[in-house]
PDB file of N, CA and C in Angstrom:
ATOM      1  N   UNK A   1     -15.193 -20.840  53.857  1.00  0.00           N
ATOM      2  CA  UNK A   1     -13.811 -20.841  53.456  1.00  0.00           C
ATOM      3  C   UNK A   1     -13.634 -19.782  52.368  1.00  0.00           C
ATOM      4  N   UNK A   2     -12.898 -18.951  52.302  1.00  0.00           N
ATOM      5  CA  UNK A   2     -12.631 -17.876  51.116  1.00  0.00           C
ATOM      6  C   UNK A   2     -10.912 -17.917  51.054  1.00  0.00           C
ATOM      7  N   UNK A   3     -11.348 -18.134  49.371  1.00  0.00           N
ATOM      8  CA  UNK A   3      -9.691 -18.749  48.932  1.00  0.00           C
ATOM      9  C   UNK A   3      -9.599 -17.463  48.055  1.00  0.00           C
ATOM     10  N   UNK A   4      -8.012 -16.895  47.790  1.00  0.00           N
ATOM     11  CA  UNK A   4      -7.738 -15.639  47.492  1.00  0.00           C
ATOM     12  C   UNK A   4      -6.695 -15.944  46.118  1.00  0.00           C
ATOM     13  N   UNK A   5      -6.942 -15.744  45.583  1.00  0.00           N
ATOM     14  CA  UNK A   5      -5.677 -15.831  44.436  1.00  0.00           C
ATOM     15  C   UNK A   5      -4.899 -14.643  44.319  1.00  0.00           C
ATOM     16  N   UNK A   6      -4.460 -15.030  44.101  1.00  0.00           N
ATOM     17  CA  UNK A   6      -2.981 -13.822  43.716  1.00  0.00           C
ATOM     18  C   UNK A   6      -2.152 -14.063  42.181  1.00  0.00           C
ATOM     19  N   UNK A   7      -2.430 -13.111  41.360  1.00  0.00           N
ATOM     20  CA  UNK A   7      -1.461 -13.050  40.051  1.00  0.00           C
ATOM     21  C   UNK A   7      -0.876 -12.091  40.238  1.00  0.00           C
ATOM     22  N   UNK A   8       0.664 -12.905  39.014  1.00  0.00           N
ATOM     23  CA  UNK A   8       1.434 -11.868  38.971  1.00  0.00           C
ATOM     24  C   UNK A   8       1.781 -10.672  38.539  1.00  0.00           C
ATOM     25  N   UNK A   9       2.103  -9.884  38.255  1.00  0.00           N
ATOM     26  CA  UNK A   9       2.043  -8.883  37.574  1.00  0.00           C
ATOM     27  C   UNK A   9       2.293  -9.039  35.981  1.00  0.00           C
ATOM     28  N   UNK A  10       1.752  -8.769  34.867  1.00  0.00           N
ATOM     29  CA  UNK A  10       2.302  -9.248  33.590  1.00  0.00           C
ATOM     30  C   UNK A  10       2.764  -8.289  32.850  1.00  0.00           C
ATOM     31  N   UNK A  11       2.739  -8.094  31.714  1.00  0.00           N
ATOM     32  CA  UNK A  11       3.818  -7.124  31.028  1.00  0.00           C
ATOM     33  C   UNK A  11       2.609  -6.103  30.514  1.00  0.00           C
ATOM     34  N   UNK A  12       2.797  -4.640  30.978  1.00  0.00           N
ATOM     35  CA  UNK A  12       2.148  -3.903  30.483  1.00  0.00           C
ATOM     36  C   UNK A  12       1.899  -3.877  29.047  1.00  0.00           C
ATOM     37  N   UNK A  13       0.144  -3.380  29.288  1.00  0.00           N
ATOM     38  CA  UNK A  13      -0.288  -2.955  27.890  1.00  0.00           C
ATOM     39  C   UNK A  13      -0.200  -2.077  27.042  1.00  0.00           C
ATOM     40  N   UNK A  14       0.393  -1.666  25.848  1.00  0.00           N
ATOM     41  CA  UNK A  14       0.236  -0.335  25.391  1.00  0.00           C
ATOM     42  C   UNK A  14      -0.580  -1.107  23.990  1.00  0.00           C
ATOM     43  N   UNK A  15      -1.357   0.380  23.961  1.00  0.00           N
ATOM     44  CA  UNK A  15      -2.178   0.470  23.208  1.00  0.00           C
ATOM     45  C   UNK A  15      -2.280   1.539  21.839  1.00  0.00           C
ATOM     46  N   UNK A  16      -0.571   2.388  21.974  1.00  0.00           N
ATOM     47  CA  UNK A  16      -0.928   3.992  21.628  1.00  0.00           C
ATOM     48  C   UNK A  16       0.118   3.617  20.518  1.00  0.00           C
ATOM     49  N   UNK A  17      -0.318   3.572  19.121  1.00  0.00           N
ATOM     50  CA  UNK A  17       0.402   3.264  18.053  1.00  0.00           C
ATOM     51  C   UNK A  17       0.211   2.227  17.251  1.00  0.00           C
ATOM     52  N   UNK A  18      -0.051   0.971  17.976  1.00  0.00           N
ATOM     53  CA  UNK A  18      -0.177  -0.247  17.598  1.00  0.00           C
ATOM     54  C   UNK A  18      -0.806  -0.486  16.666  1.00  0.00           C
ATOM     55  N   UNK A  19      -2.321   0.515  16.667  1.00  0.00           N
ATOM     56  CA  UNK A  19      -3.429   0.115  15.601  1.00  0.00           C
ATOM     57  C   UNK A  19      -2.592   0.747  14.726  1.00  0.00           C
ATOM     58  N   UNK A  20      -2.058   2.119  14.598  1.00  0.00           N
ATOM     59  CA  UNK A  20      -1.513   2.907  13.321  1.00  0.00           C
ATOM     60  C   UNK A  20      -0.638   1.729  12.849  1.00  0.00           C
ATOM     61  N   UNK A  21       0.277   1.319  13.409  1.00  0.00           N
ATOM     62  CA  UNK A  21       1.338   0.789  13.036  1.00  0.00           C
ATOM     63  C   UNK A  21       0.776  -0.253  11.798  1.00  0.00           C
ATOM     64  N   UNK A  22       0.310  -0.970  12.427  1.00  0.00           N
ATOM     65  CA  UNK A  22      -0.718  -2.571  12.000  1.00  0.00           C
ATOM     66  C   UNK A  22      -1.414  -1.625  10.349  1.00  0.00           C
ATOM     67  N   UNK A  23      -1.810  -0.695  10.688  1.00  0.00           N
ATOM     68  CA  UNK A  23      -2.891  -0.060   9.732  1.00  0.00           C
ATOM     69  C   UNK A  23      -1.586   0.433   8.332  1.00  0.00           C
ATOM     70  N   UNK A  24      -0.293   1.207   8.959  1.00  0.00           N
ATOM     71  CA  UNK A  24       0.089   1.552   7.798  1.00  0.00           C
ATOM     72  C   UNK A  24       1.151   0.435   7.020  1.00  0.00           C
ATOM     73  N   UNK A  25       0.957  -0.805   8.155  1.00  0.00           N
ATOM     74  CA  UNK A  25       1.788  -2.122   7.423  1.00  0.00           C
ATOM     75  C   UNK A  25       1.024  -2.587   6.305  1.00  0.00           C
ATOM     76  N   UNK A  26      -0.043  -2.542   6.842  1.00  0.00           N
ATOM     77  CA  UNK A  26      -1.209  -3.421   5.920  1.00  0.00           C
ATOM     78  C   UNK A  26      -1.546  -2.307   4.237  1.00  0.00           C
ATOM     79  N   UNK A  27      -1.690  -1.295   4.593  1.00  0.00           N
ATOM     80  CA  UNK A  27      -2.062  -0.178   3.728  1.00  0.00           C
ATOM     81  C   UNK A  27      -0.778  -0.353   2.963  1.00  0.00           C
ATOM     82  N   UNK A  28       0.279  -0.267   3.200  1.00  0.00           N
ATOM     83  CA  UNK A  28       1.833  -0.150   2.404  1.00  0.00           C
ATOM     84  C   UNK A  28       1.759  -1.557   1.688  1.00  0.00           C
ATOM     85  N   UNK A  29       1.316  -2.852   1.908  1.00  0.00           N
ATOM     86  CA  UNK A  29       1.477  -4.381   1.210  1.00  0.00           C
ATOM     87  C   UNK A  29       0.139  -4.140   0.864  1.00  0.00           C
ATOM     88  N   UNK A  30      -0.094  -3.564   0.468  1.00  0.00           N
ATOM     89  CA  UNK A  30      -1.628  -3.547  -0.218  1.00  0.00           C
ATOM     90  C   UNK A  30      -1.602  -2.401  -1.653  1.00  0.00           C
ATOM     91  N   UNK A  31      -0.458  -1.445  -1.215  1.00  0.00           N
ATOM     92  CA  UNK A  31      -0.329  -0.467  -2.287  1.00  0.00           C
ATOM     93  C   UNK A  31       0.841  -1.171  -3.391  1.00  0.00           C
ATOM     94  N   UNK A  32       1.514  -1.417  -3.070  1.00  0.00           N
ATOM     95  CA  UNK A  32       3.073  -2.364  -4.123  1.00  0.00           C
ATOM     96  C   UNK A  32       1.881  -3.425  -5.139  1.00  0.00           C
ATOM     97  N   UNK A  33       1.464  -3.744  -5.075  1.00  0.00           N
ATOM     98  CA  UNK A  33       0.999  -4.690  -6.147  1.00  0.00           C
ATOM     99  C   UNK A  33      -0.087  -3.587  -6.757  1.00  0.00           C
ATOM    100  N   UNK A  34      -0.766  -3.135  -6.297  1.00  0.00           N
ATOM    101  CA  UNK A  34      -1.688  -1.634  -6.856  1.00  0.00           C
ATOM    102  C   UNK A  34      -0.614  -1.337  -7.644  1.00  0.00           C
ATOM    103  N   UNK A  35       0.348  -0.282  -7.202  1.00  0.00           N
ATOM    104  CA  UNK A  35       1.400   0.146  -8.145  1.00  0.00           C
ATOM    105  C   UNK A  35       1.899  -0.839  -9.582  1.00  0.00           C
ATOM    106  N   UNK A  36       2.464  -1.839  -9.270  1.00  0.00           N
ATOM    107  CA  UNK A  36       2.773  -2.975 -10.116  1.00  0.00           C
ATOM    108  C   UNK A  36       1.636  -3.140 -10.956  1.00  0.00           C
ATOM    109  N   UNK A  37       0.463  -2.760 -10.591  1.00  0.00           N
ATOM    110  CA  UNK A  37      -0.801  -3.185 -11.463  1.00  0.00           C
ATOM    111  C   UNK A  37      -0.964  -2.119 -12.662  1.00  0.00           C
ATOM    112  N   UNK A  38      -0.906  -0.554 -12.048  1.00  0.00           N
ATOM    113  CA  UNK A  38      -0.697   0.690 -12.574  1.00  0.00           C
ATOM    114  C   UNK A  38       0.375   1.172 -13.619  1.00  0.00           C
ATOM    115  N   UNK A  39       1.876   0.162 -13.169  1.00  0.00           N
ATOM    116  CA  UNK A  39       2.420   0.418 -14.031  1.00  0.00           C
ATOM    117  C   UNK A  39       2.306  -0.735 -15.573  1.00  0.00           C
ATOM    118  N   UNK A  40       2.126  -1.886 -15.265  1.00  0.00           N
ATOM    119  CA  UNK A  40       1.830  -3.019 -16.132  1.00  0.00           C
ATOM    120  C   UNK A  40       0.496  -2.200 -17.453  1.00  0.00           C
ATOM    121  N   UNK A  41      -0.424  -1.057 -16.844  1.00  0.00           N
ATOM    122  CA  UNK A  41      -1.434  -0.513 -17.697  1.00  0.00           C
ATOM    123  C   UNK A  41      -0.654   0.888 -18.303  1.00  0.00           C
ATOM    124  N   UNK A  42       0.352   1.072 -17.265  1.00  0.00           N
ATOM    125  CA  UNK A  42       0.816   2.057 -18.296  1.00  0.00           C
ATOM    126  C   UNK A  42       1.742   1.736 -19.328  1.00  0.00           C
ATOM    127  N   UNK A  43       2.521   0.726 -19.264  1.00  0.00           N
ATOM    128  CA  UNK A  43       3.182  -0.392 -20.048  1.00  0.00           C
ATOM    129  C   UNK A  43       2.435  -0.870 -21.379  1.00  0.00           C
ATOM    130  N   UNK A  44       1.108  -1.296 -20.757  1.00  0.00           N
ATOM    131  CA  UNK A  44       0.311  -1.723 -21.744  1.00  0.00           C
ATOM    132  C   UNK A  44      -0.522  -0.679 -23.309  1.00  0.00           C
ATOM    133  N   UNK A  45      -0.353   0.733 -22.178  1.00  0.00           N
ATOM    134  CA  UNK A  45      -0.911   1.753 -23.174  1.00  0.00           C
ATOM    135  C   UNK A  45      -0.222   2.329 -24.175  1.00  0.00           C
ATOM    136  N   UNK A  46       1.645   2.234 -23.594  1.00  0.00           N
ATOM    137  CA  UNK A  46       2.245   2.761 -24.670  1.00  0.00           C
ATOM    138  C   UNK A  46       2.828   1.624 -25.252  1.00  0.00           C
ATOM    139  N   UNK A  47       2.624   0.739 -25.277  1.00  0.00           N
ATOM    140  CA  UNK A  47       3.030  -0.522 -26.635  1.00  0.00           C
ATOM    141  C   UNK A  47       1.702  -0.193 -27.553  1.00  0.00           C
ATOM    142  N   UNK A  48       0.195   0.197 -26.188  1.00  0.00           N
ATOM    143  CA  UNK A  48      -0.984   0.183 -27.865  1.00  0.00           C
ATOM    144  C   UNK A  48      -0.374   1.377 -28.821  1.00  0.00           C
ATOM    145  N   UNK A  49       0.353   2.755 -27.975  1.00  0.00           N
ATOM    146  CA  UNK A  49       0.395   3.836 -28.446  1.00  0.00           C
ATOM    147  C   UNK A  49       1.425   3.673 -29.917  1.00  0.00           C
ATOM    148  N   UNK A  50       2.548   2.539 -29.823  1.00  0.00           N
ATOM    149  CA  UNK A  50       3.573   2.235 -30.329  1.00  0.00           C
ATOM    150  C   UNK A  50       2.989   1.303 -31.155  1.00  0.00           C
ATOM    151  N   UNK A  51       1.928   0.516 -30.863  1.00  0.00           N
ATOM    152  CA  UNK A  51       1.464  -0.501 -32.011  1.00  0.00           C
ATOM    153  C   UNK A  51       1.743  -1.692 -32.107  1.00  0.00           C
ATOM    154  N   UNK A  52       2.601  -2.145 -30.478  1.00  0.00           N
ATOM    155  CA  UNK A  52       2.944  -3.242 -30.593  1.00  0.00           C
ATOM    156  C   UNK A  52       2.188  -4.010 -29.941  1.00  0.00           C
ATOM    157  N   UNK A  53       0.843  -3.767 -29.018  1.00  0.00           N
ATOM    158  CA  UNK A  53       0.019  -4.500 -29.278  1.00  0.00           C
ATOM    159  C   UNK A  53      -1.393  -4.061 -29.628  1.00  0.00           C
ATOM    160  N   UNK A  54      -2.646  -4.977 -28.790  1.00  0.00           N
ATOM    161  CA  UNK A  54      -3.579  -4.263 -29.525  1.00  0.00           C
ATOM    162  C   UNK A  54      -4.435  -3.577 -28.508  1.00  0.00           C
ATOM    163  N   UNK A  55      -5.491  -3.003 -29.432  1.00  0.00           N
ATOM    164  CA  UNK A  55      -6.364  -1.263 -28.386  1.00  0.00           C
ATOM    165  C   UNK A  55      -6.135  -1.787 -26.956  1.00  0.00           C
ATOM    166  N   UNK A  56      -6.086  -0.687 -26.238  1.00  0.00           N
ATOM    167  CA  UNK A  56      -5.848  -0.243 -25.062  1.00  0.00           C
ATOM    168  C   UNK A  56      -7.411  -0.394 -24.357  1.00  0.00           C
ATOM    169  N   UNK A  57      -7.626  -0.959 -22.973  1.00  0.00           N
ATOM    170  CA  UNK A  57      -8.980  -0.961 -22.581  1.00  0.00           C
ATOM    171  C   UNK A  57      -9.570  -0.079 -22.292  1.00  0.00           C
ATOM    172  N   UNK A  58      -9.153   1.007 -22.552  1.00  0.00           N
ATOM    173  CA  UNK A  58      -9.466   2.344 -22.123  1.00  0.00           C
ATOM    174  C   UNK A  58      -9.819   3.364 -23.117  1.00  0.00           C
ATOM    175  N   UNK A  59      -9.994   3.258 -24.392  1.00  0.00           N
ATOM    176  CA  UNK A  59      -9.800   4.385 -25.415  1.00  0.00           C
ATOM    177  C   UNK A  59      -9.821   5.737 -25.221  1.00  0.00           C
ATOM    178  N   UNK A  60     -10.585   6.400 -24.864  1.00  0.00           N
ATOM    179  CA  UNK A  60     -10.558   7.543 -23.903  1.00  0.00           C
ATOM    180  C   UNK A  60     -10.632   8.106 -22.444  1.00  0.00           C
ATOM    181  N   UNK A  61     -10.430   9.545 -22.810  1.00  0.00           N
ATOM    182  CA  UNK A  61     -10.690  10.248 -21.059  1.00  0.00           C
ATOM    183  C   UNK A  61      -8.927  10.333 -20.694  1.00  0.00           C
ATOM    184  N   UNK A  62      -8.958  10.959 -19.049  1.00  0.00           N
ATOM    185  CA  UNK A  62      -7.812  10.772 -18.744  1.00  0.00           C
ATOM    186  C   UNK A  62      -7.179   9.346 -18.419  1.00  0.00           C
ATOM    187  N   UNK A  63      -7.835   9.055 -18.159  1.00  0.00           N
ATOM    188  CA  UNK A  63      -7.278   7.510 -18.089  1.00  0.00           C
ATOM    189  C   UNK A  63      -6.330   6.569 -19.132  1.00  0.00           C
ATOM    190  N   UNK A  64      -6.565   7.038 -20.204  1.00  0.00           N
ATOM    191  CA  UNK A  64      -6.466   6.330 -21.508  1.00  0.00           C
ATOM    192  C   UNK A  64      -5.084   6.718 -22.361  1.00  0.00           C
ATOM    193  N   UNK A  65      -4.136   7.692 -21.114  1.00  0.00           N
ATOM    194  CA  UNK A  65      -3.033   8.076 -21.458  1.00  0.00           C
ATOM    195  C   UNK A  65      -2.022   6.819 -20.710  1.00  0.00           C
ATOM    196  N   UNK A  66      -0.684   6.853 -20.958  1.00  0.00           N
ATOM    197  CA  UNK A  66       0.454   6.161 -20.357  1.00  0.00           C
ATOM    198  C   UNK A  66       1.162   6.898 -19.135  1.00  0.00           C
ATOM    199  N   UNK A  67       0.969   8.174 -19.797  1.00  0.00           N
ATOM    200  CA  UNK A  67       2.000   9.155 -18.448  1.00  0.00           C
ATOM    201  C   UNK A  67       0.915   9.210 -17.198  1.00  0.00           C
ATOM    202  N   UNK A  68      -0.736   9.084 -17.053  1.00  0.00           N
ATOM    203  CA  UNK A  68      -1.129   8.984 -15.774  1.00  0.00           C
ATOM    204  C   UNK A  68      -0.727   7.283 -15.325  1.00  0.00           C
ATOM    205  N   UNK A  69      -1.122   6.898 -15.763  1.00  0.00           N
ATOM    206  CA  UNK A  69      -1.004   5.262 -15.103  1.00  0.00           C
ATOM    207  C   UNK A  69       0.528   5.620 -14.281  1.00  0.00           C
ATOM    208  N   UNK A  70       1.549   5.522 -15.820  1.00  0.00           N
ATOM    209  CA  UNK A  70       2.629   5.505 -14.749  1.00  0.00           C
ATOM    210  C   UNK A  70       3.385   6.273 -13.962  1.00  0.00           C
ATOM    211  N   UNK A  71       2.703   7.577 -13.508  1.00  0.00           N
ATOM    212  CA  UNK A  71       2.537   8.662 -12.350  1.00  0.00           C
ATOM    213  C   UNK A  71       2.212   8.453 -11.673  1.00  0.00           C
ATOM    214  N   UNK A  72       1.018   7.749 -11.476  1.00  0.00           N
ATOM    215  CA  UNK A  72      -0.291   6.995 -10.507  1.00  0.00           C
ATOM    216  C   UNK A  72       1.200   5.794  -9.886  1.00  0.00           C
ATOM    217  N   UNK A  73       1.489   4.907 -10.517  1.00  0.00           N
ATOM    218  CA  UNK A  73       2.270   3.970 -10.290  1.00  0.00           C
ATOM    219  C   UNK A  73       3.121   4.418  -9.550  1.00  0.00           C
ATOM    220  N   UNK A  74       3.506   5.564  -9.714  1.00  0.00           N
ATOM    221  CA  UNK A  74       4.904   6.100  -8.809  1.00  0.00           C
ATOM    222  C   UNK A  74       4.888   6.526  -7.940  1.00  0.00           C
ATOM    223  N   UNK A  75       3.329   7.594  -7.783  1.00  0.00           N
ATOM    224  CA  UNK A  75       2.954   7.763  -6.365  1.00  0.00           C
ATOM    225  C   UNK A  75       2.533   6.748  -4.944  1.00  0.00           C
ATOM    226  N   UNK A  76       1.978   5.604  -5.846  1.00  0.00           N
ATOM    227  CA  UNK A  76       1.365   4.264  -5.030  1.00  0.00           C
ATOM    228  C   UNK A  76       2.920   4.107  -4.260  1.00  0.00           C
ATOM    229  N   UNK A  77       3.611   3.776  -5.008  1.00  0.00           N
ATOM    230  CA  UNK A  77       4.724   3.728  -4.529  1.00  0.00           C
ATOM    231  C   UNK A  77       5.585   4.372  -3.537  1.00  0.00           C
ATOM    232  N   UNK A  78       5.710   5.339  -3.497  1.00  0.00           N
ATOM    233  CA  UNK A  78       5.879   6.698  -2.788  1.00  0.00           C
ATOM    234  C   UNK A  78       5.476   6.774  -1.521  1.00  0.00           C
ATOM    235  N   UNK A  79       4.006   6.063  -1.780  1.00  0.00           N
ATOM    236  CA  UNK A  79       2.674   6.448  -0.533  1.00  0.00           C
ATOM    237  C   UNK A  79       3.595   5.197   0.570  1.00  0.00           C
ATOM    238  N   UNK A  80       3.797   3.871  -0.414  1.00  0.00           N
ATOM    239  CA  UNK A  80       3.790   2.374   0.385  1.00  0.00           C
ATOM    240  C   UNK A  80       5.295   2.733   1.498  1.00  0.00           C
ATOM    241  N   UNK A  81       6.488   3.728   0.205  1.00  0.00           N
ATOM    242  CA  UNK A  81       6.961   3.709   1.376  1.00  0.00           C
ATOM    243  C   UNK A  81       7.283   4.619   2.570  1.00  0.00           C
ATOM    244  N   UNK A  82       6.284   5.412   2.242  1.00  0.00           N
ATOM    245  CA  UNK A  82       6.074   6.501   3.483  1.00  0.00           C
ATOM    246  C   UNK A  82       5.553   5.707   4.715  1.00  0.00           C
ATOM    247  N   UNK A  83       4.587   4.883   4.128  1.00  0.00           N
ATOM    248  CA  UNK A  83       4.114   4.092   5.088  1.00  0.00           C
ATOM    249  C   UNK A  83       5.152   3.132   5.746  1.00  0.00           C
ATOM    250  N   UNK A  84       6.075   2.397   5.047  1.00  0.00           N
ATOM    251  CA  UNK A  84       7.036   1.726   5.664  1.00  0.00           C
ATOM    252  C   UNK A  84       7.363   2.317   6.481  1.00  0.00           C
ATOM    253  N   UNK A  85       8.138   3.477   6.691  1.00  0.00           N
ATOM    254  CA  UNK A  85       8.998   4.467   6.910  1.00  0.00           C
ATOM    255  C   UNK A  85       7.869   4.484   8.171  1.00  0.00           C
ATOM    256  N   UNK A  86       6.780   5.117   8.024  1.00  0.00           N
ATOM    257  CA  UNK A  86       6.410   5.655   9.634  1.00  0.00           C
ATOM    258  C   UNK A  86       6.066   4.418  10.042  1.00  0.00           C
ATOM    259  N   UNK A  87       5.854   3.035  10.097  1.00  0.00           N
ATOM    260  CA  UNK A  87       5.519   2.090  10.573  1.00  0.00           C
ATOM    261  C   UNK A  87       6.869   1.584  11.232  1.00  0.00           C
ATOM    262  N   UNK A  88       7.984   2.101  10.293  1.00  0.00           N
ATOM    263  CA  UNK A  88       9.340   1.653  11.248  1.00  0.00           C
ATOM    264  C   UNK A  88       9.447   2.252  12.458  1.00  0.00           C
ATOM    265  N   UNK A  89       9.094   3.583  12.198  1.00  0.00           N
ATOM    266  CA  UNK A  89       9.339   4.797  13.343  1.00  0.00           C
ATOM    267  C   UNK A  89       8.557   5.027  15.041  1.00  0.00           C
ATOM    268  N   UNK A  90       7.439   3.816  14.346  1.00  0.00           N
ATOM    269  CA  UNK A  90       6.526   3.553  15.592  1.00  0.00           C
ATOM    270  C   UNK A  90       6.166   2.030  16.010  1.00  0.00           C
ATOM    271  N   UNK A  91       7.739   1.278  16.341  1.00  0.00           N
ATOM    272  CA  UNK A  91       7.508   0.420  16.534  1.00  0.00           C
ATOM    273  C   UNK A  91       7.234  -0.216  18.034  1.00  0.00           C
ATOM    274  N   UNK A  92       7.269  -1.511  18.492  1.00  0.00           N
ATOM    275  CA  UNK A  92       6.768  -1.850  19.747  1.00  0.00           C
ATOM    276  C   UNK A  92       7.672  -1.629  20.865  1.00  0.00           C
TER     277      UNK A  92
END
């Protein structure tokens, strides 16, 4: 006896974007709190710079300024929503 099945046709697969997409969702909610973190240290450096609170964890190097942190902060930012932006542009 040979029994035959038959399925139906189902909804094509695409495959061409999907990972990017997934990749620059995840990368963009992963950079906003980075940023938020970046600017909170650049926050933190110019109150030490101002004296309103105390040393900065950083005392030297480039790091140990306010204007990189919150440059750094602005670019994170920048980056997350470029990423929005092309993750909108390549959707399903």
């Amino acid at each position: 006896m040979i029994v035959k099945l038959r399925f139906g046709s189902g909804p094509q697969i695409r495959r061409e974007g999907i990972k990017n997409r997934r990749a620059a969702i995840t990368a963009a909610a992963l950079l906003t709190p980075f940023s938020v973190l970046a600017f909170a240290l650049g926050g933190w450096r110019l109150a030490a710079d101002l004296q309103w609170t105390s040393q900065f964890a950083i005392p030297a190097g480039p790091l140990s300024h306010w204007q990189v942190w919150i440059t750094f902060s602005f670019l994170l930012q920048v980056a997350a929503a470029l990423l929005n932006r092309y993750a909108e542009t390549h959707e399903d």
